[in-house]
Protein backbone atom coordinates (compact mmCIF):
# COMPACT_ATOMS: atom_id res chain seq x y z
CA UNK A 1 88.15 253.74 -45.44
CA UNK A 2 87.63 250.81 -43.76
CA UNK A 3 85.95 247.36 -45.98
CA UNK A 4 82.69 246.95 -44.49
CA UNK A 5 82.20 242.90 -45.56
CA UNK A 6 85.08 240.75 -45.79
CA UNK A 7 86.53 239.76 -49.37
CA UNK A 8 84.37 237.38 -51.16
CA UNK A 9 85.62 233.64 -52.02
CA UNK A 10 84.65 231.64 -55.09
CA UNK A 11 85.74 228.10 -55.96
CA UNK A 12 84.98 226.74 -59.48
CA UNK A 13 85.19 223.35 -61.37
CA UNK A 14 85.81 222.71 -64.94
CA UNK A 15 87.30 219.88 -66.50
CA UNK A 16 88.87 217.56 -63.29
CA UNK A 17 88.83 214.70 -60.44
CA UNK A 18 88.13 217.57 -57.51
CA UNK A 19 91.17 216.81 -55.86
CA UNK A 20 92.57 220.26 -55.84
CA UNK A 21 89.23 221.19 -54.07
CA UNK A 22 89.22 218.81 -52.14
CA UNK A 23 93.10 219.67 -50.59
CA UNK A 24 91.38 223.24 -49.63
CA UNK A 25 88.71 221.05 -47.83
CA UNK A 26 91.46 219.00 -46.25
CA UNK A 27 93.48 222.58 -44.66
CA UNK A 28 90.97 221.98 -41.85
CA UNK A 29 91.53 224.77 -39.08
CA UNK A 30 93.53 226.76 -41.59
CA UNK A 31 90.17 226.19 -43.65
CA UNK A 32 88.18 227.88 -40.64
CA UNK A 33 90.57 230.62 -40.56
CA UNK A 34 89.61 231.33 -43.99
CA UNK A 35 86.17 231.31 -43.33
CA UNK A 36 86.84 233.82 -40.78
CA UNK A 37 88.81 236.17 -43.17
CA UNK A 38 86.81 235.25 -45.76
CA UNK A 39 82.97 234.87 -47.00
CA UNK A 40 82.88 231.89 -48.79
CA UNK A 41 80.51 232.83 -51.30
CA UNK A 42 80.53 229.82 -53.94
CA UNK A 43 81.97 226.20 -53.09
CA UNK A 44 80.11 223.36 -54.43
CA UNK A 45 82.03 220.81 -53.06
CA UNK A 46 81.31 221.59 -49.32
CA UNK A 47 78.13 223.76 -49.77
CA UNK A 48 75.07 224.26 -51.44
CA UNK A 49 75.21 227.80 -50.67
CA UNK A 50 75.75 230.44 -53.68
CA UNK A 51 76.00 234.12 -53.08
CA UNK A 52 76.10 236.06 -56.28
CA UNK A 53 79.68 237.98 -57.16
CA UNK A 54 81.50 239.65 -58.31
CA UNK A 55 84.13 237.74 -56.48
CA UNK A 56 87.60 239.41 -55.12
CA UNK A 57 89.08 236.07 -55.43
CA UNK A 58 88.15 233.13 -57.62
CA UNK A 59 89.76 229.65 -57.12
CA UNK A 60 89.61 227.74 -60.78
CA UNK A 61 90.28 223.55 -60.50
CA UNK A 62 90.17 221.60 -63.76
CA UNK A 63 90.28 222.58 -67.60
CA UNK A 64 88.52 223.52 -70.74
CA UNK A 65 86.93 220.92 -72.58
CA UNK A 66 83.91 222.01 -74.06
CA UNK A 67 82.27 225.24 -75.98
CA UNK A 68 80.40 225.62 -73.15
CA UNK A 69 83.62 225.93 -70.51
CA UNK A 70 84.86 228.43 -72.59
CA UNK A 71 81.60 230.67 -72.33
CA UNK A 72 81.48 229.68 -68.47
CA UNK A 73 85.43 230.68 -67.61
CA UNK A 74 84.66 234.23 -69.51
CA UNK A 75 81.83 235.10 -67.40
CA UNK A 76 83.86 233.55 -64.29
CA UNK A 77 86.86 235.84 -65.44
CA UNK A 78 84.23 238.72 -65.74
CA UNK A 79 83.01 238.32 -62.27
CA UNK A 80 86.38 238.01 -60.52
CA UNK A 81 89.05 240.75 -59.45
CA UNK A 82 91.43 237.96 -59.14
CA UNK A 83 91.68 234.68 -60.56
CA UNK A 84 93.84 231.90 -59.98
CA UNK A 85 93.80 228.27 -61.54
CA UNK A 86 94.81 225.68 -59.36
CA UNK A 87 96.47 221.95 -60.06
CA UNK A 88 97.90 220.47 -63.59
CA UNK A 89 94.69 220.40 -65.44
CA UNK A 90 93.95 224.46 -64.45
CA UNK A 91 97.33 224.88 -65.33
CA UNK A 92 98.47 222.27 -68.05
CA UNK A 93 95.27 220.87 -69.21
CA UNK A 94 95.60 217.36 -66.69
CA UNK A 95 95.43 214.43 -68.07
CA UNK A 96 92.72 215.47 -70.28
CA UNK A 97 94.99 217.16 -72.70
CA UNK A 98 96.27 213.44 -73.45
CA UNK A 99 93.41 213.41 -76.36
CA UNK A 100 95.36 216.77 -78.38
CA UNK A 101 96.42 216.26 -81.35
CA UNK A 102 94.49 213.21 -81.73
CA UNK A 103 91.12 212.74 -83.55
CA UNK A 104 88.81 213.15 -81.09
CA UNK A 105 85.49 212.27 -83.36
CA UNK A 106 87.50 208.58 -83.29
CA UNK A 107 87.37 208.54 -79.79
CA UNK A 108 84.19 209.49 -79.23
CA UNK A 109 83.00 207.56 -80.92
CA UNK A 110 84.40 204.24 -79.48
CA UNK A 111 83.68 205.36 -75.93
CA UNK A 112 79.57 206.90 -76.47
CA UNK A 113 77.04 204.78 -77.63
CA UNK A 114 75.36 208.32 -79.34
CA UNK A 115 78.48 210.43 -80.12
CA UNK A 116 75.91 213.14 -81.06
CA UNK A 117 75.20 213.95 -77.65
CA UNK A 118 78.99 214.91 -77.00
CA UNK A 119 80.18 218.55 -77.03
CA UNK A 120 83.53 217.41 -76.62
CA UNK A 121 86.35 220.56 -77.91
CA UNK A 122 89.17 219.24 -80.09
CA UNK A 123 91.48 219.97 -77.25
CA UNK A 124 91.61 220.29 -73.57
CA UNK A 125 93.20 223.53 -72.44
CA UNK A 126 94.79 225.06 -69.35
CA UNK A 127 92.57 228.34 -68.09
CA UNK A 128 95.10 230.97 -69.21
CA UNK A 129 95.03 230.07 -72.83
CA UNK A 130 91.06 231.78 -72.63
CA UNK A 131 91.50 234.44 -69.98
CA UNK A 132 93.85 236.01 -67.80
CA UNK A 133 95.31 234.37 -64.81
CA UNK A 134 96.67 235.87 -61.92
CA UNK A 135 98.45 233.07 -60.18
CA UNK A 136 99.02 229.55 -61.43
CA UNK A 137 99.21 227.17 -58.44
CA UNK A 138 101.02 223.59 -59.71
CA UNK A 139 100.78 219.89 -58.56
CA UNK A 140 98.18 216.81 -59.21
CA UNK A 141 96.87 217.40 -56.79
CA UNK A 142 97.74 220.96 -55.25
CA UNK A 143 99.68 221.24 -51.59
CA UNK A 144 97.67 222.77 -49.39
CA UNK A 145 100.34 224.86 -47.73
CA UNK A 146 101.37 226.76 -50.78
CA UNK A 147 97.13 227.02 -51.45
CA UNK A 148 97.08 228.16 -47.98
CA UNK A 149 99.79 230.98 -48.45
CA UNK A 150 98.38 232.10 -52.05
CA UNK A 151 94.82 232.76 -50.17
CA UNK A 152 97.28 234.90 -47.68
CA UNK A 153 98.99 236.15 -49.92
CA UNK A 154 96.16 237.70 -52.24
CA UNK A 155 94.40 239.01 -48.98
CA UNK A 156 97.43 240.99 -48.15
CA UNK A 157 98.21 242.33 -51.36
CA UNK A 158 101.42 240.52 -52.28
CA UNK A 159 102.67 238.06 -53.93
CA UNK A 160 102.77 234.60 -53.21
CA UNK A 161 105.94 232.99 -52.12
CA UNK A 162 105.78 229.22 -54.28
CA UNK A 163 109.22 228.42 -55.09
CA UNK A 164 110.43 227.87 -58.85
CA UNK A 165 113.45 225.79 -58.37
CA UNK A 166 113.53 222.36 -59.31
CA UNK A 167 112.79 218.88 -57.28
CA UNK A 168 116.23 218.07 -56.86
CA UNK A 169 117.18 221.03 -54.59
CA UNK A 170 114.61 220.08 -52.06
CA UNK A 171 115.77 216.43 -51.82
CA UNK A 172 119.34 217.48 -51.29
CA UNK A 173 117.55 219.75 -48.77
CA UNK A 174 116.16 216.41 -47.24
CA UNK A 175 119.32 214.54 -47.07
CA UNK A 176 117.77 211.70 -49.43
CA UNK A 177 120.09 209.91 -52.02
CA UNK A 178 119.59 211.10 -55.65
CA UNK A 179 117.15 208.07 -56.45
CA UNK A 180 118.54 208.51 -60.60
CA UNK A 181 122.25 208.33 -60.03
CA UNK A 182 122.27 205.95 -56.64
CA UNK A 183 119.40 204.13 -57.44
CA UNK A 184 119.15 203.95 -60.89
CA UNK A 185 115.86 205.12 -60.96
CA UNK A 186 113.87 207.29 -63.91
CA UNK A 187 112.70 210.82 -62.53
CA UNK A 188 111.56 213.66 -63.99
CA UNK A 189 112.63 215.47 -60.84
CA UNK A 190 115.81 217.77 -62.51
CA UNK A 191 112.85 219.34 -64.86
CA UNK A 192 110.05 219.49 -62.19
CA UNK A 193 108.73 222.23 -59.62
CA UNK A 194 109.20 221.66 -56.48
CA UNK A 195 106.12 221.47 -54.08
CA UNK A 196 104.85 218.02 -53.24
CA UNK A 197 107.41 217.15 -50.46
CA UNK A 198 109.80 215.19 -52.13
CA UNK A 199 106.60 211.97 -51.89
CA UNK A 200 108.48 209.72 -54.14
CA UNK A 201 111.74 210.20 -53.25
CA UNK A 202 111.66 209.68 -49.72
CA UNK A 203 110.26 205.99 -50.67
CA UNK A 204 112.79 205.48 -53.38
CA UNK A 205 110.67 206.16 -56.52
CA UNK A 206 111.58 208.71 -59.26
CA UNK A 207 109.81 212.01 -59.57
CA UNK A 208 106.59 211.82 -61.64
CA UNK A 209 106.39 215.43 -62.33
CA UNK A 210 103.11 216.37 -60.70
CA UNK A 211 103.95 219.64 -60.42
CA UNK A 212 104.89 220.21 -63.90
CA UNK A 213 107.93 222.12 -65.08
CA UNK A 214 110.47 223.83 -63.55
CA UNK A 215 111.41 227.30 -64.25
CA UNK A 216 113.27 226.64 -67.69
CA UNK A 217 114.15 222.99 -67.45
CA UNK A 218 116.89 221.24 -69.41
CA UNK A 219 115.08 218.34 -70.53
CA UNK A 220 118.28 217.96 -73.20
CA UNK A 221 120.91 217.43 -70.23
CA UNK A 222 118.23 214.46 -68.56
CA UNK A 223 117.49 212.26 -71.60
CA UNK A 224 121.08 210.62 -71.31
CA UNK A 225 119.97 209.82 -67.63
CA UNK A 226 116.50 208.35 -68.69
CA UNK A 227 118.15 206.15 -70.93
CA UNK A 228 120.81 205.05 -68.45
CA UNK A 229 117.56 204.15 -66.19
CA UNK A 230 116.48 202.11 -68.80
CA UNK A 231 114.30 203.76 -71.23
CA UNK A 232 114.31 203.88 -74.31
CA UNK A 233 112.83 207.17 -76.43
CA UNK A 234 109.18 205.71 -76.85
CA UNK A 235 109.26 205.00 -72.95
CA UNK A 236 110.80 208.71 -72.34
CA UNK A 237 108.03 209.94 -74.40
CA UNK A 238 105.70 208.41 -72.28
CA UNK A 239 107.24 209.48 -69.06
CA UNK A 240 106.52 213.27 -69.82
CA UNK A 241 102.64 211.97 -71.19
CA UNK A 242 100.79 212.14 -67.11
CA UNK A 243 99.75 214.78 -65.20
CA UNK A 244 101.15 217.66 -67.22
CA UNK A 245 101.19 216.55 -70.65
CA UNK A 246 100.04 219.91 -72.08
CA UNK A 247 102.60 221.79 -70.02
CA UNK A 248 105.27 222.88 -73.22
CA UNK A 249 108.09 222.10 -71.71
CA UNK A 250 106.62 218.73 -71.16
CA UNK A 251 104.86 218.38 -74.46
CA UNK A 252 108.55 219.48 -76.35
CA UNK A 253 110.10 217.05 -74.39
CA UNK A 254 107.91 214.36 -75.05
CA UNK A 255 107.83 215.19 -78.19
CA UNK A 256 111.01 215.26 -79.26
CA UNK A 257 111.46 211.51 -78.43
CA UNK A 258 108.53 210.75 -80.80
């Protein structure tokens, strides 16, 4: 039987800068062809207007920080038939998840004149370690083409087409000098997801890992390379410490030069 109203779109912030909302807002056109196979029924960023769910498709920017995220992505979860969490702190925990494993009480307390007032968790999280996800879409901040083609994808039934493979691949793809061994520049790209366009690269900077790791990096075979670049292990430590910190392959990494 045919759907008589088109699939309902939600887009929610937790924890975040908005820049992974604001790359939908930048799709333009493609953003009016959503509208048009969409009703956008909750989008703060570009509207005031909120129609209640449930949702058939809930786009999640930012992470959990505080008791009451955790009660808000539950009931978000609750509403949605499909849920998908969207750039490093969604996915990773951002560069909020800097403060685990530190005492956070200390830093409240240096930064908040009344401490009290902060509801601050010990730990900021990535969305799937509270409820399930159904897509993780990388990068600080998201591409909007692979956004674009997850929307499609979800709409059609099928699963989204983001590649796995590492940086590397798509700057050999690009016909651009290995910036590590010709350059002698650090990057993280050998152990990152590709997806941002090869940005650094093409202007002779290492990879920054933006879009987190790779499918089942060898962070082993690239710490010979960092230190060839220059780095020492407190400076390799810190490499891995941005946009995904809380990503484990990252945080191991990192870790490991500690």
């Amino acid at each position: 039987m045919a759907r008589s109203s088109p699939p309902k779109l939600a887009v929610w912030k937790f924890a975040s800068c908005d820049g992974c909302q604001l790359s939908l807002l930048d799709c333009g056109e493609e953003l009016l062809a959503i509208g048009a196979r969409f009703e956008i029924a909750r989008f703060t960023e570009a509207s005031r207007t909120v129609i209640r769910g449930p949702y058939d498709l809930s786009l999640v920017e930012g992470s959990i920080a505080t008791a009451a995220d955790v009660k808000r992505i539950q009931a978000v979860r609750r509403q949605s038939r499909w849920l998908v969490s969207i750039g490093a702190c969604a996915t990773a925990g951002g560069i909020q998840a800097l403060r685990n494993g530190a005492a956070i009480a200390d830093m409240v307390k240096a930064v908040y004149p009344r401490p009290d007032y902060i509801d601050a968790l010990a730990t900021a999280t990535p969305i799937a370690d509270h409820v399930p996800v159904d897509f993780a879409l990388r990068g600080c901040p998201i591409d909007r083409k692979q956004l674009i083609e997850v929307i499609g994808a979800f709409l059609e039934g099928c699963k989204p087409n983001i590649p796995t493979h590492s940086l590397c691949l798509d700057c050999k793809r690009a016909g651009i000098a290995c910036v590590m061994v010709a350059g002698g520049q650090p990057c993280l790209g050998p152990v990152t997801q590709a997806g941002c366009g090869v940005l650094c690269p093409l202007v002779g900077r290492g990879c920054y890992g933006c879009f987190g790791p790779m499918e089942a990096p060898n962070a082993a075979a690239l710490r010979p390379w960092l230190r060839r670049s220059g780095l020492d292990a407190e400076a390799i430590a810190r490499f891995y410490r941005t946009f995904n910190a809380g990503a484990a392959a990252f945080r191991a990494a990192s870790d490991d030069h500690d």
